[in-house]
N, C-alpha and C. Protein backbone atom coordinates (compact mmCIF):
# COMPACT_ATOMS: atom_id res chain seq x y z
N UNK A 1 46.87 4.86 -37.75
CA UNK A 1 45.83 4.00 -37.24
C UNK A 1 46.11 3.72 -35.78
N UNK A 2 45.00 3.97 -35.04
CA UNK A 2 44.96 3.69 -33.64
C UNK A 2 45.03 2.55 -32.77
N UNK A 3 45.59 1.66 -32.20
CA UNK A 3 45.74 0.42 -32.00
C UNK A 3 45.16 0.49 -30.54
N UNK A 4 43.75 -0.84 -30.54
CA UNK A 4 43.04 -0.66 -29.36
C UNK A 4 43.75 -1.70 -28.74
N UNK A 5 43.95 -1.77 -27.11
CA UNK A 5 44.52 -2.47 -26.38
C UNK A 5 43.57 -3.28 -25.70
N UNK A 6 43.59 -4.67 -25.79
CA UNK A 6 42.83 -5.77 -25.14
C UNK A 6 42.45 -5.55 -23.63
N UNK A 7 41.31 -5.63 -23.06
CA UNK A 7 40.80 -4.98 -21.86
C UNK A 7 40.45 -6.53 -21.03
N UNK A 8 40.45 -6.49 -19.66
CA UNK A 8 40.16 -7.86 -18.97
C UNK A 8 38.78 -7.50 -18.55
N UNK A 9 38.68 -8.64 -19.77
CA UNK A 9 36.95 -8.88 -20.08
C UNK A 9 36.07 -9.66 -18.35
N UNK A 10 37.00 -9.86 -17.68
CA UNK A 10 36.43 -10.11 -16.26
C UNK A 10 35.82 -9.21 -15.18
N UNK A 11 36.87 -8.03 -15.23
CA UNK A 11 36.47 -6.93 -14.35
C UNK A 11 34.96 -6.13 -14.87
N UNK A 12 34.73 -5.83 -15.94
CA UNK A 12 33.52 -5.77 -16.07
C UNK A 12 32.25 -6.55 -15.90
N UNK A 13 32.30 -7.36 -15.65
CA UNK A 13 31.26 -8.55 -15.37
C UNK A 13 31.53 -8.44 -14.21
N UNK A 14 32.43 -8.77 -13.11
CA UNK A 14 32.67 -8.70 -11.82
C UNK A 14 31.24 -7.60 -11.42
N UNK A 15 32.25 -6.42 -12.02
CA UNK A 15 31.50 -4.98 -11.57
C UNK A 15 29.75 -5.07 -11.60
N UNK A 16 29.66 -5.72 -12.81
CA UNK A 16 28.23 -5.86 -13.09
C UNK A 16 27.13 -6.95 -12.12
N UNK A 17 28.00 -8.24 -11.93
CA UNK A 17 27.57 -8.96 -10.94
C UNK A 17 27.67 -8.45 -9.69
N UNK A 18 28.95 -7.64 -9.29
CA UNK A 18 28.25 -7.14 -7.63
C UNK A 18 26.91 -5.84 -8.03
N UNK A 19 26.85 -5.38 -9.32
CA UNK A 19 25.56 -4.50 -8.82
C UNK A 19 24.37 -5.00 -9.08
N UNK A 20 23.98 -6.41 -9.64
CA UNK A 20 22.91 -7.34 -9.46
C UNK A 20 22.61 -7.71 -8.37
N UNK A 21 24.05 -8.07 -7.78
CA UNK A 21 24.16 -8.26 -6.18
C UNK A 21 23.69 -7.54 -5.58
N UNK A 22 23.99 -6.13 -5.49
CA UNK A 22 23.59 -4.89 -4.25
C UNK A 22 22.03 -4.63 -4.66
N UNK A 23 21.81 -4.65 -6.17
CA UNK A 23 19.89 -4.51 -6.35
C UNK A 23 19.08 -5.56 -5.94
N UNK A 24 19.70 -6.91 -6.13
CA UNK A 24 18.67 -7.60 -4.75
C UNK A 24 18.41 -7.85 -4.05
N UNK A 25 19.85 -7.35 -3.15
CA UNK A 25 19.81 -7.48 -1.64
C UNK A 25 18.89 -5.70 -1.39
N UNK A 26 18.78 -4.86 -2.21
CA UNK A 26 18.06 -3.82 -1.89
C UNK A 26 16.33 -4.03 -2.01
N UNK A 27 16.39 -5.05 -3.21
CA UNK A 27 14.77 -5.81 -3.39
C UNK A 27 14.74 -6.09 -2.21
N UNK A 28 15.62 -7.08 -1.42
CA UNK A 28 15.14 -8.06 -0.41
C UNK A 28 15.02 -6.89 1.20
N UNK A 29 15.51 -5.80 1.39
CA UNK A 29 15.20 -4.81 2.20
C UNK A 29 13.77 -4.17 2.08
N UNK A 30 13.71 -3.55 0.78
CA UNK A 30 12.35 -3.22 0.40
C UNK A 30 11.33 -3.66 0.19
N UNK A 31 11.15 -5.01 0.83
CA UNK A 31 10.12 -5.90 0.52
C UNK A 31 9.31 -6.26 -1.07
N UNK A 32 8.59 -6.79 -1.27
CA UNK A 32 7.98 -6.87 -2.47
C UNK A 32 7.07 -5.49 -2.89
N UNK A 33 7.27 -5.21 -4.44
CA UNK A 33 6.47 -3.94 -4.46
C UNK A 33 5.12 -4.20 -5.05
N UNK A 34 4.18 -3.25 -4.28
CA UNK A 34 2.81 -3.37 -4.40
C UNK A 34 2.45 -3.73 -6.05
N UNK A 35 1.29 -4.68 -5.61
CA UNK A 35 1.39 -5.53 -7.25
C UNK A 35 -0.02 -4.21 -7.60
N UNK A 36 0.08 -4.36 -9.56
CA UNK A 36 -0.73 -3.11 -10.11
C UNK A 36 -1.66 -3.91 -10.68
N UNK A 37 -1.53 -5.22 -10.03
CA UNK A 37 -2.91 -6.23 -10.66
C UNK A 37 -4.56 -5.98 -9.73
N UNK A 38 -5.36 -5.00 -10.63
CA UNK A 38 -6.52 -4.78 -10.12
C UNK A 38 -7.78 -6.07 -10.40
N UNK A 39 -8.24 -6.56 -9.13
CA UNK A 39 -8.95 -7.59 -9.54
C UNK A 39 -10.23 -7.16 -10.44
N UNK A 40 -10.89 -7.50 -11.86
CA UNK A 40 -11.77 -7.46 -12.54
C UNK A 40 -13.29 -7.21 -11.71
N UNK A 41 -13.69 -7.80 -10.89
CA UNK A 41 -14.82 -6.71 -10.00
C UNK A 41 -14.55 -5.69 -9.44
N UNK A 42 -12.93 -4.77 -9.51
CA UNK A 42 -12.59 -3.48 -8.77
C UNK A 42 -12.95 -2.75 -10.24
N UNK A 43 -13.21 -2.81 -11.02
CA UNK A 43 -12.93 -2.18 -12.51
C UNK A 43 -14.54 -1.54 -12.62
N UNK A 44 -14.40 -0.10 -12.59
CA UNK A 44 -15.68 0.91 -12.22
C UNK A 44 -16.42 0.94 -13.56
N UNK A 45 -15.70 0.77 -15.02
CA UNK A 45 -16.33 0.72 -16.03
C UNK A 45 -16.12 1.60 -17.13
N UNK A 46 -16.31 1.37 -18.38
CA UNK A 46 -15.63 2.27 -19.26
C UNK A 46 -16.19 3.85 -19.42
N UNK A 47 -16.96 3.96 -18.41
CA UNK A 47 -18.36 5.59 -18.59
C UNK A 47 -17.31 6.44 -17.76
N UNK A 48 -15.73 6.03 -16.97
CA UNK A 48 -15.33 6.60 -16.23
C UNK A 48 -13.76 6.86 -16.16
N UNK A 49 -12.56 7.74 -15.98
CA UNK A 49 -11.48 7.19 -16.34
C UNK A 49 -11.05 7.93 -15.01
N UNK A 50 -9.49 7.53 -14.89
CA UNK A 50 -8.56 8.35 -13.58
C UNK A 50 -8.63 9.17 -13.77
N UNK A 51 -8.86 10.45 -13.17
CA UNK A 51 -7.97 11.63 -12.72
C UNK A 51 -6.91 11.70 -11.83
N UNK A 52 -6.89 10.84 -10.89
CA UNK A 52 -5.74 10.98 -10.08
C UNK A 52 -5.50 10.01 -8.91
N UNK A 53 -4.84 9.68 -8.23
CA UNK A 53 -4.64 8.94 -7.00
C UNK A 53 -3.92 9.21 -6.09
N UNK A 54 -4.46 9.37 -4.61
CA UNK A 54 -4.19 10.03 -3.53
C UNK A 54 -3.82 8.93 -2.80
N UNK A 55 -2.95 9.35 -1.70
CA UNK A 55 -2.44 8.12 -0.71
C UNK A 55 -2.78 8.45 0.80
N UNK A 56 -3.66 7.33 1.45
CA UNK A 56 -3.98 7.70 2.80
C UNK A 56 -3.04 7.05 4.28
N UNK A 57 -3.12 7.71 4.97
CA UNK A 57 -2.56 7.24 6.09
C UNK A 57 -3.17 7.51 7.33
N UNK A 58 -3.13 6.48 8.27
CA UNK A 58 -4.47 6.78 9.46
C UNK A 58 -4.47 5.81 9.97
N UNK A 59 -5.63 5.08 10.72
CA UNK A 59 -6.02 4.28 11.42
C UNK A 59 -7.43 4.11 10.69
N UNK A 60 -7.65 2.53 11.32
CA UNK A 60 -8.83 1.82 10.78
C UNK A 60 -9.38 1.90 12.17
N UNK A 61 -10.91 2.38 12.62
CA UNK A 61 -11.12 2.06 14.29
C UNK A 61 -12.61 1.39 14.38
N UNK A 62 -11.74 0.26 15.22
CA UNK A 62 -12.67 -0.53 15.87
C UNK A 62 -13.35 -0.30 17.29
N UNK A 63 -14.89 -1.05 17.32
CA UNK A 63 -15.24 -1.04 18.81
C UNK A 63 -15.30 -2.53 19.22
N UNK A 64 -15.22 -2.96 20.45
CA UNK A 64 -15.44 -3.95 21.15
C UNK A 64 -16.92 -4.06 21.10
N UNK A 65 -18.04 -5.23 21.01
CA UNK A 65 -18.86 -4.49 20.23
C UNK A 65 -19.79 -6.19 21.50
N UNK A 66 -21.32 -5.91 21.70
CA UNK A 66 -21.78 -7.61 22.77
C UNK A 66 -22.30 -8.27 21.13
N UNK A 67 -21.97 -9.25 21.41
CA UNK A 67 -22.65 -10.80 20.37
C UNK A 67 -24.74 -10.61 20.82
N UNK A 68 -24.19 -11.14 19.40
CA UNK A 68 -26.06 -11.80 20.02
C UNK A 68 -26.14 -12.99 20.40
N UNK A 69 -27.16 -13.17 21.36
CA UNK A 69 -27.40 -14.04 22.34
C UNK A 69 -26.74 -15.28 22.19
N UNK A 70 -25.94 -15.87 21.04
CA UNK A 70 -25.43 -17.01 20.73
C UNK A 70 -23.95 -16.66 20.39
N UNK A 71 -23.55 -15.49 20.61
CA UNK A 71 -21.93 -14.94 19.45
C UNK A 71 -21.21 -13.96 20.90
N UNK A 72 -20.18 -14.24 20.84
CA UNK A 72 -19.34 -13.43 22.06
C UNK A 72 -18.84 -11.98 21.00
N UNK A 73 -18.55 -11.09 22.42
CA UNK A 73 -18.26 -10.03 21.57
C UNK A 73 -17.06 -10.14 20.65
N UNK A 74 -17.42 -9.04 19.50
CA UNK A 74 -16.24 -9.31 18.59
C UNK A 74 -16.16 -7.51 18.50
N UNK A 75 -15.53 -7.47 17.50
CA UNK A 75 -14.29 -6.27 17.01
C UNK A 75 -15.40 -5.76 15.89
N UNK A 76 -15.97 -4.27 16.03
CA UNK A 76 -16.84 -4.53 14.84
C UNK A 76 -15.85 -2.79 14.61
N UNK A 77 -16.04 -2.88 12.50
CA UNK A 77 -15.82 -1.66 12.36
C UNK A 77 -16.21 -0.23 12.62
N UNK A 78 -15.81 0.80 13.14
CA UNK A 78 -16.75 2.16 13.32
C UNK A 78 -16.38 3.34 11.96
N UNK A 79 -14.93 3.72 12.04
CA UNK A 79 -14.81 4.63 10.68
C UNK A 79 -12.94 4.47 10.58
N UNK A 80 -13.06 4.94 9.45
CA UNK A 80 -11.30 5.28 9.18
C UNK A 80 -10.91 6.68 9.35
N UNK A 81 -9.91 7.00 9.86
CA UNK A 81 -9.58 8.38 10.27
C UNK A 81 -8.20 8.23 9.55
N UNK A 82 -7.96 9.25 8.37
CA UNK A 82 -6.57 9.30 7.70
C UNK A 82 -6.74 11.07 6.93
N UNK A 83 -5.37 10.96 6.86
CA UNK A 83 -5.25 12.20 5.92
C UNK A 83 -4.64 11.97 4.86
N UNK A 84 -5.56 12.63 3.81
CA UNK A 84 -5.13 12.44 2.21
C UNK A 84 -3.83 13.13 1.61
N UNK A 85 -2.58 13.00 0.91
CA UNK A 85 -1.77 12.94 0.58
C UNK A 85 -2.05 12.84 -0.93
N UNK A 86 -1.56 13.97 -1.92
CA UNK A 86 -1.08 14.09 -3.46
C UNK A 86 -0.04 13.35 -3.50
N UNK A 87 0.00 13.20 -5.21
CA UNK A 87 1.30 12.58 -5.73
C UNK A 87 2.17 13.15 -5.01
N UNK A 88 2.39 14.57 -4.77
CA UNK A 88 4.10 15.15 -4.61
C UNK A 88 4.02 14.91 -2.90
N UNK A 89 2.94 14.14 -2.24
CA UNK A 89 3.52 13.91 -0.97
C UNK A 89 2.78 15.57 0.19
N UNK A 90 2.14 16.09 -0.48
CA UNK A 90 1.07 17.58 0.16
C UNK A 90 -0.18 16.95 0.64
N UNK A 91 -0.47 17.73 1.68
CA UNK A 91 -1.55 17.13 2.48
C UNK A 91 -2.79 17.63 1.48
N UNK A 92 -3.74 17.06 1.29
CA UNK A 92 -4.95 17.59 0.17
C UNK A 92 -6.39 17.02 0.89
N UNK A 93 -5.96 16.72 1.94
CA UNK A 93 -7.38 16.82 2.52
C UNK A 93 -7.51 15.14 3.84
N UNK A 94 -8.87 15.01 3.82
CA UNK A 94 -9.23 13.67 4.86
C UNK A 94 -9.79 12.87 4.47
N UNK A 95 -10.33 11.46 5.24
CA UNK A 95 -10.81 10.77 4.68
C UNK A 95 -11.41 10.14 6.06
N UNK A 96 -13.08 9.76 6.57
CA UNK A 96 -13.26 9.35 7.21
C UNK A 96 -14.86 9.07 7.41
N UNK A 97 -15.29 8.69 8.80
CA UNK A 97 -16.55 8.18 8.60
C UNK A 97 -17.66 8.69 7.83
N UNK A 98 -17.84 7.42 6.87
CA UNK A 98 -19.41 8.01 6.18
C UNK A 98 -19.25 6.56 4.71
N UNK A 99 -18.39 6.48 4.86
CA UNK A 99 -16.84 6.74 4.39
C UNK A 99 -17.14 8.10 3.60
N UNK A 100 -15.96 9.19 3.93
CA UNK A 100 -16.02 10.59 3.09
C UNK A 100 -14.66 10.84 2.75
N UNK A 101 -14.35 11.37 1.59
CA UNK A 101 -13.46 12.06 1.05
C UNK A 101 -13.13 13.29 1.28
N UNK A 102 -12.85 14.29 1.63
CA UNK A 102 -13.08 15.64 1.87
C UNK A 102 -11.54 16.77 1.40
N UNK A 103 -11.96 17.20 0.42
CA UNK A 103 -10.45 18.00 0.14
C UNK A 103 -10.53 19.09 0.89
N UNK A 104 -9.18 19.76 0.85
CA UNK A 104 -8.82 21.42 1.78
C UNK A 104 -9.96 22.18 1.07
N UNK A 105 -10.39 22.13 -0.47
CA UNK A 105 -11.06 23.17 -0.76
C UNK A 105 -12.84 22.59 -0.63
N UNK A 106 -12.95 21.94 0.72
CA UNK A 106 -14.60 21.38 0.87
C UNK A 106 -15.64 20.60 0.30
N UNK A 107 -14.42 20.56 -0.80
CA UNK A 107 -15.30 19.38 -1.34
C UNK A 107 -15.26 18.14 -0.72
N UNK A 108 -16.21 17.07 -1.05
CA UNK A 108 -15.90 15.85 -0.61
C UNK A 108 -17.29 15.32 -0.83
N UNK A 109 -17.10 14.28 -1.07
CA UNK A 109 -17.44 12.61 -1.44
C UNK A 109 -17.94 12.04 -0.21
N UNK A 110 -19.15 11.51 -0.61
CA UNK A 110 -19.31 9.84 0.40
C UNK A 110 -19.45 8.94 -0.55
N UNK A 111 -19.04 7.52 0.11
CA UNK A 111 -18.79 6.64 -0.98
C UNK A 111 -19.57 5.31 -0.06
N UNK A 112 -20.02 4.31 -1.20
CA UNK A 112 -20.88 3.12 -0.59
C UNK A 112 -20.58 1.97 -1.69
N UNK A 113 -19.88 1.23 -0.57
CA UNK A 113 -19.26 -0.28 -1.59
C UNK A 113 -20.13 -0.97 -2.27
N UNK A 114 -19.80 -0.91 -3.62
CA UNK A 114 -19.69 -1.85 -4.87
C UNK A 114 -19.50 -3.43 -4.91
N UNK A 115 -17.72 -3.22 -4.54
CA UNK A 115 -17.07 -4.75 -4.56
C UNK A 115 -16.05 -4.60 -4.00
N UNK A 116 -15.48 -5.81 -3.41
CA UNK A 116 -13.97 -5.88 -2.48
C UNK A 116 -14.19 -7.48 -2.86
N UNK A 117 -12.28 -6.82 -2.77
CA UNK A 117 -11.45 -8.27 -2.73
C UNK A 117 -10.29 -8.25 -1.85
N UNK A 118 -10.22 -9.13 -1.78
CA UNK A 118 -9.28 -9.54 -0.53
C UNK A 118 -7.80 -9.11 -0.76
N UNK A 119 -7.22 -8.47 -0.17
CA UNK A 119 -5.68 -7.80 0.01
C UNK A 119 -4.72 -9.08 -0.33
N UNK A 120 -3.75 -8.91 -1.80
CA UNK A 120 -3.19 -9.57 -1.53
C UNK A 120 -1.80 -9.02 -0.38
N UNK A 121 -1.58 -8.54 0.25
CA UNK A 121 -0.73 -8.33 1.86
C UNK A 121 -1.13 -8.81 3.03
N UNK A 122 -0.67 -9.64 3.29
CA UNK A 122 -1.65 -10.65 4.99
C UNK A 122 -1.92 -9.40 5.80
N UNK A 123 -3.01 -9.67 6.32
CA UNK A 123 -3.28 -8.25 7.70
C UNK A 123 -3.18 -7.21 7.03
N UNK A 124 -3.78 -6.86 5.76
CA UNK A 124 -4.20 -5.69 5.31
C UNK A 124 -5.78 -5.46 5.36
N UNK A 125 -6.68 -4.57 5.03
CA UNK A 125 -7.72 -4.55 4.61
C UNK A 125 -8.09 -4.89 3.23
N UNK A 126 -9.19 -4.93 3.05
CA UNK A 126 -9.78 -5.62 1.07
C UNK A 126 -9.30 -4.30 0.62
N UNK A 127 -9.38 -4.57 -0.71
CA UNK A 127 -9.04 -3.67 -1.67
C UNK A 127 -10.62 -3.70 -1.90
N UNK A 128 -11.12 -2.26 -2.16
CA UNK A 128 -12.42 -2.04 -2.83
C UNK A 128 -12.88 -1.21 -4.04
N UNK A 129 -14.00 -0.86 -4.57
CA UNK A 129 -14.44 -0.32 -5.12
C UNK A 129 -16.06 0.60 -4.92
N UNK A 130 -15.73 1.69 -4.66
CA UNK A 130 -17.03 2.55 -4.05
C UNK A 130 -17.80 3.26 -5.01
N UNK A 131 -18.93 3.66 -5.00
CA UNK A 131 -19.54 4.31 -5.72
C UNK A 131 -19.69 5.67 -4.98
N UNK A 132 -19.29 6.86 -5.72
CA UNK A 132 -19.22 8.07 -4.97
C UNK A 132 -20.74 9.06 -4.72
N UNK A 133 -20.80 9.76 -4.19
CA UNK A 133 -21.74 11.39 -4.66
C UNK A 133 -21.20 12.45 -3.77
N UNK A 134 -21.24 13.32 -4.29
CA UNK A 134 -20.91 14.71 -3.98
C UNK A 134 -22.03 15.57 -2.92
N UNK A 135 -21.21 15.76 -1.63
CA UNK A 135 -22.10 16.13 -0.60
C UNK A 135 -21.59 17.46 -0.03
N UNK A 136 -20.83 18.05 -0.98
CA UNK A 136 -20.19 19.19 -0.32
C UNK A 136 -20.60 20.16 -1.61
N UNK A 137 -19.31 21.40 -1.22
CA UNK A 137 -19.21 22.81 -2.70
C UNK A 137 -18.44 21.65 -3.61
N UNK A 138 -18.98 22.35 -4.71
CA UNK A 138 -18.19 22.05 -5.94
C UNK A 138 -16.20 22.57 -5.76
N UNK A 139 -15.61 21.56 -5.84
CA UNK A 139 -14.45 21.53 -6.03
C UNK A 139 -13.58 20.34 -6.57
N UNK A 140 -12.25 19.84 -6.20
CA UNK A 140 -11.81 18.88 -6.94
C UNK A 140 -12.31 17.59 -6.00
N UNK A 141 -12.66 17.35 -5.59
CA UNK A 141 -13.56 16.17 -5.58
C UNK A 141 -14.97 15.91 -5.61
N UNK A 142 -15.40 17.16 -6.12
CA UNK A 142 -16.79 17.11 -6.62
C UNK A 142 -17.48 16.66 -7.89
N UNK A 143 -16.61 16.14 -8.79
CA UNK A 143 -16.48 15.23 -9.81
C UNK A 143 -16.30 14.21 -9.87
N UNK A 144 -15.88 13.82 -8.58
CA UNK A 144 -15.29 12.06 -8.55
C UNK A 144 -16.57 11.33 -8.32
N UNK A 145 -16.86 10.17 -9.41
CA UNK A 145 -18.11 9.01 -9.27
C UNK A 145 -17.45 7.68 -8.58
N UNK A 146 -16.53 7.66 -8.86
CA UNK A 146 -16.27 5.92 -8.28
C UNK A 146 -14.90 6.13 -7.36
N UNK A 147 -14.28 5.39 -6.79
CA UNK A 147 -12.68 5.19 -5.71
C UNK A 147 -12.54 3.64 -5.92
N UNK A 148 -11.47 3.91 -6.08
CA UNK A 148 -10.71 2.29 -5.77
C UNK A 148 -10.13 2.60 -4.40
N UNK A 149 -10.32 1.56 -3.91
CA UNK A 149 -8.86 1.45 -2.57
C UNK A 149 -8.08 0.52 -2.55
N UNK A 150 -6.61 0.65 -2.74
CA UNK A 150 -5.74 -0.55 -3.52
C UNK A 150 -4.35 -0.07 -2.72
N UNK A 151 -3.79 -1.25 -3.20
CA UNK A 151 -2.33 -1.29 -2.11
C UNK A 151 -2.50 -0.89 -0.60
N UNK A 152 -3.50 -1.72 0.07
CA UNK A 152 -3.37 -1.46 1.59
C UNK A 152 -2.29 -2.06 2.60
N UNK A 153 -2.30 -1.55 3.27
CA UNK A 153 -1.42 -1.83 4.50
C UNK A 153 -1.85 -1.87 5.80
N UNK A 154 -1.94 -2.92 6.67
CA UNK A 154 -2.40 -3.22 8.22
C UNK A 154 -4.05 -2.49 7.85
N UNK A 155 -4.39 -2.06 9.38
CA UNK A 155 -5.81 -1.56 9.43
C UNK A 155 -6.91 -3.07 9.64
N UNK A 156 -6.44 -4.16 9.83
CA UNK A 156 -7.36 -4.95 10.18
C UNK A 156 -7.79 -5.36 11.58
N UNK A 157 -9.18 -5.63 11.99
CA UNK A 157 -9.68 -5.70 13.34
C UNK A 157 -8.36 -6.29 14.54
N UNK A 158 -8.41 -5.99 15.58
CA UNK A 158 -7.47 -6.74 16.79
C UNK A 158 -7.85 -8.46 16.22
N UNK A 159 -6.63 -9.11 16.65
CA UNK A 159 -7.14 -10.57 16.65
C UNK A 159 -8.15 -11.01 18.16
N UNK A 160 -7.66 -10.06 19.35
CA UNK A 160 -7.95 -10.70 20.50
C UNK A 160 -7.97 -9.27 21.48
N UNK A 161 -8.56 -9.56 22.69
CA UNK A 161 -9.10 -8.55 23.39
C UNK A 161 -10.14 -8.00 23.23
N UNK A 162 -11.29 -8.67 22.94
CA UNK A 162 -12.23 -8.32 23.12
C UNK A 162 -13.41 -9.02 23.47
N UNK A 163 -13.80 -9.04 25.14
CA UNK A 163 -14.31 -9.62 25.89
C UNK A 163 -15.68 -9.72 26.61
N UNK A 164 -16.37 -9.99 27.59
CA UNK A 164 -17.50 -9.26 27.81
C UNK A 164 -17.15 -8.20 29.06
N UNK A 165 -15.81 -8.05 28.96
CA UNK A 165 -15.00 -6.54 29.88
C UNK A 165 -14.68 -5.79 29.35
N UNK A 166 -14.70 -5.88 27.93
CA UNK A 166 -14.09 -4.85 27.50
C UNK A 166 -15.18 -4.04 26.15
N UNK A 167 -16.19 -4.71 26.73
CA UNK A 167 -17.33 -3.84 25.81
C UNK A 167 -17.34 -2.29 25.43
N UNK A 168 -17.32 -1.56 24.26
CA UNK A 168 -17.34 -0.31 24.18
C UNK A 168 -15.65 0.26 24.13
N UNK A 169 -14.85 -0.61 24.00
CA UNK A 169 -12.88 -0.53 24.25
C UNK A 169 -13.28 0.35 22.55
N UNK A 170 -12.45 1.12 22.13
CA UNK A 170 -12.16 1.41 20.90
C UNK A 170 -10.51 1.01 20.95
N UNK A 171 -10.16 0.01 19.66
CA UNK A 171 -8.93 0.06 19.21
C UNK A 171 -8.78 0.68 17.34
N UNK A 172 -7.94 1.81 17.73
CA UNK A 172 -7.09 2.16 16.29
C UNK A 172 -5.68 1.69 16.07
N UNK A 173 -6.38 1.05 14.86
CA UNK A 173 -5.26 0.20 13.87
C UNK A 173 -5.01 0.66 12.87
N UNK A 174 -3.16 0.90 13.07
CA UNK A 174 -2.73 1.67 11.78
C UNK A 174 -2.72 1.65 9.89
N UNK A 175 -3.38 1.86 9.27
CA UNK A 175 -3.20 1.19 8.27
C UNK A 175 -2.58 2.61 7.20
N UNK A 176 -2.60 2.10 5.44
CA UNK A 176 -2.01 2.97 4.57
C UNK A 176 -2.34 2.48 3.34
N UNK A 177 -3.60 3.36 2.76
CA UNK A 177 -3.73 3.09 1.39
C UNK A 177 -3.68 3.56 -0.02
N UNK A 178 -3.86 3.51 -1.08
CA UNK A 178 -4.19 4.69 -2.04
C UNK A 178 -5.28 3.95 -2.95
N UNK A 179 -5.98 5.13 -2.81
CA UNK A 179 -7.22 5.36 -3.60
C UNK A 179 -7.35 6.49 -4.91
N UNK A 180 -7.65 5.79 -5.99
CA UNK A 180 -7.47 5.84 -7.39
C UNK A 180 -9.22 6.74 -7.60
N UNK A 181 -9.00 8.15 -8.22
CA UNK A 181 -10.31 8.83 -7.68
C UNK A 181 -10.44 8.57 -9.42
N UNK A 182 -11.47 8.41 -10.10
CA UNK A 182 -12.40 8.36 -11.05
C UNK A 182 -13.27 9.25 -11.35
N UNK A 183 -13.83 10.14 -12.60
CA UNK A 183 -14.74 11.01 -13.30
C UNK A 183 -15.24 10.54 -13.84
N UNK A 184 -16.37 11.19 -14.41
CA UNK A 184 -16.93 10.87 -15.67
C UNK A 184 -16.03 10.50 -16.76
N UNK A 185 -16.20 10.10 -18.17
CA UNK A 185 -15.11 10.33 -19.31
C UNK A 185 -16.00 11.35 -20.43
């Protein structure tokens, strides 16, 4: 019979508490991770399910834009200019004024808002929900009816600089989102 030898029941816990330690000081580097709570007016409906979700990166662009006769100029939106990104991180196409979707193989989408809600990330853009149609060849985004746009990042108007000098200024603001593409079911 094998006789087990008493082990110091401390050093394991030690070990274990510094790697609780090192995972939340790695939480606290990595900031908080994007929450998967979709607000109930982003929800396209049961006639439709995922196929997939692409991640954009780009700029949101604004113009310096004159008030009416009572309103100083402000920051008005013109289009988003980004390129679309697959799961594995491959470029799969663009995304820009019309709002349009457009994959490498020509297909592509214009899309016209539904509903938005407000980003929970300060100085992000809304999270939305678009209704799609197909304006190109049949390909993989020539099936898509609805988009979410969720987990954004920056892309919101300048706070300041925009004057009655600086009428017609375009500023691009960086932003980063992913959009959740939807089919029929």
């Amino acid at each position: 019979m094998k006789t087990l030898k008493p082990q110091n029941s401390h050093k394991p816990l030690a070990t274990l508490a510094g790697g609780f330690l090192l995972m939340g000081l790695v939480a606290c580097v990595a900031g908080p991770a994007p929450t998967d709570e979709i607000p109930a007016a982003l929800d396209p409906g049961r006639s439709v399910r995922a196929l997939t979700t692409v991640s954009a990166t780009g700029v949101q662009v604004y113009e310096c834009r004159a008030g009416t006769d009572t309103a100083a100029p402000a920051w008005a939106f013109v289009a988003p200019e980004a390129d679309l990104f697959d799961e594995r991180g491959q470029t799969m196409g663009r995304h820009g004024a019309g709002p349009y979707w457009q994959g490498l193989d020509g297909s592509r989408v214009v899309g016209s808002v539904r509903a938005r809600s407000d980003a929970p990330e300060p100085g992000a853009v809304p999270w939305l929900l678009l209704a799609t149609q197909s304006t190109g060849p049949a390909g993989v985004l020539s099936p898509v009816s609805f988009i979410q746009r969720l987990h954004t990042e920056g892309g919101v108007a300048p706070a300041g600089g925009c004057d009655a000098a600086s009428i017609g200024r375009l500023a691009r603001v960086g932003y980063r989102a992913d959009y959740r593409l939807f089919v029929p079911s």
